[in-house]
Protein backbone atom coordinates (compact mmCIF):
# COMPACT_ATOMS: atom_id res chain seq x y z
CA UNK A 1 1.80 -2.50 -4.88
CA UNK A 2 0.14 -1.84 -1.65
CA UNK A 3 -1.20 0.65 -0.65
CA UNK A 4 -0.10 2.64 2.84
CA UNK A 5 -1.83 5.68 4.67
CA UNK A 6 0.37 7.18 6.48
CA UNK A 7 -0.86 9.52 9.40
CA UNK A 8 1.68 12.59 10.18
CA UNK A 9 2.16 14.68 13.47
CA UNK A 10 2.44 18.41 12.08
CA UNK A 11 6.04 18.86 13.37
CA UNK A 12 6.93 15.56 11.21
CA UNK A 13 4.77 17.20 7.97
CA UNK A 14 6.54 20.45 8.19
CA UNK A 15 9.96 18.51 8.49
CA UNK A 16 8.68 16.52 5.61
CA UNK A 17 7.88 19.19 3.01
CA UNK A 18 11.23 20.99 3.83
CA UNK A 19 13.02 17.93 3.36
CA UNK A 20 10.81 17.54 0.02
CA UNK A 21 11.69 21.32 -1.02
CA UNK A 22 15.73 21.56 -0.02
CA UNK A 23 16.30 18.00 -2.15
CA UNK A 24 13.81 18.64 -4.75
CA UNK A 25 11.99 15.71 -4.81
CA UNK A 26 8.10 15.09 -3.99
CA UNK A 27 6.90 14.17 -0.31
CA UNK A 28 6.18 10.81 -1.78
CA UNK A 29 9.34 9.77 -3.60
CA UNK A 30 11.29 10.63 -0.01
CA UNK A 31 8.32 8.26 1.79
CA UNK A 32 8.68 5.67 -1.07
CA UNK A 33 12.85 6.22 -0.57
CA UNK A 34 12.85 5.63 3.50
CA UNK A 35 9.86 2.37 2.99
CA UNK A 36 12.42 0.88 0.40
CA UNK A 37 15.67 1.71 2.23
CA UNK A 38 13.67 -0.02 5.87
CA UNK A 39 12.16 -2.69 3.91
CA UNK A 40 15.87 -4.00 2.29
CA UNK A 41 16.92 -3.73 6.16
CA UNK A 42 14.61 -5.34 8.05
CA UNK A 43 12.88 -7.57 5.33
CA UNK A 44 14.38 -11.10 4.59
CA UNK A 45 14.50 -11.37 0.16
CA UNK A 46 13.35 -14.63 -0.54
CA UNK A 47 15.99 -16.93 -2.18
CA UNK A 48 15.80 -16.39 -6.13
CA UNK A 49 14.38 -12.63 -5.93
CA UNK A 50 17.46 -10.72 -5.25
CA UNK A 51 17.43 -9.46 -8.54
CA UNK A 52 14.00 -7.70 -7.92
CA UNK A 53 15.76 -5.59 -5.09
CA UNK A 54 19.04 -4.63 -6.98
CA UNK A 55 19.90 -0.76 -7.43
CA UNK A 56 19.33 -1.45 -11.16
CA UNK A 57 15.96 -2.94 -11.07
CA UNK A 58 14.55 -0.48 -8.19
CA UNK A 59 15.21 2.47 -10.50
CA UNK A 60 13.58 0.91 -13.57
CA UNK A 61 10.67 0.30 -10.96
CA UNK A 62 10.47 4.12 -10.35
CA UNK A 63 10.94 5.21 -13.88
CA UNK A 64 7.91 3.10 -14.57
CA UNK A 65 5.43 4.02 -11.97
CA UNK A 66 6.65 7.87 -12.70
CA UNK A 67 5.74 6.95 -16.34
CA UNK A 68 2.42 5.72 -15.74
CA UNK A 69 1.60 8.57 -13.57
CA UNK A 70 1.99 10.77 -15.94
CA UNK A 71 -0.06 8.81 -18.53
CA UNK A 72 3.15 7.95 -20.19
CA UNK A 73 1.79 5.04 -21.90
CA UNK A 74 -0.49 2.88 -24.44
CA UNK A 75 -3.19 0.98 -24.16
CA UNK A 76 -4.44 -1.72 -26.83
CA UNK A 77 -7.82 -3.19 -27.59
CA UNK A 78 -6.39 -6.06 -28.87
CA UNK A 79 -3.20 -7.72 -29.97
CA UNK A 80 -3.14 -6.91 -33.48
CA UNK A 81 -3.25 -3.56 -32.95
CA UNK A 82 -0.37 -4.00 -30.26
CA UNK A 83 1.75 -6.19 -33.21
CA UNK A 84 1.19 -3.70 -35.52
CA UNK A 85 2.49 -1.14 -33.34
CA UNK A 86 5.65 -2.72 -32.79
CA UNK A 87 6.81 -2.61 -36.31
């Protein structure tokens, strides 16, 4: 993923982290929401990727960046440690 810097007037901020506090969820998440919701608008999908922009996919997305920012993961210094792992 990209990444995007975003440069707020301090009405919009203030708007922002009200918005953030009255639904509960992080400034980020509702900038990540509206980005998603303009990009399926105004973004063609290129033929044999509609699955990556179904309601069903998008949330596993989230769950997994959400996951590894909170260091919700493991890493493996090889793949026999990985294998073994698995069982």
């Amino acid at each position: 993923m990209q990444a995007v810097s975003l440069r707020l007037e301090p009405t919009q901020y203030k708007r922002l982290r009200l918005l953030s506090f009255t639904k509960g969820k992080p400034m980020s998440t509702l900038i990540r929401d509206a980005l998603d919701d303009y990009l399926k608008k105004n973004q063609q999908v290129k033929p044999g990727q509609e699955w990556f922009w179904s309601e069903v996919w998008q949330a596993a997305e989230r769950e997994v960046e959400c996951d590894l920012a909170g260091g919700n993961f493991e890493t493996f210094d090889n793949m026999r440690d990985f294998l073994e792992d698995m069982k």
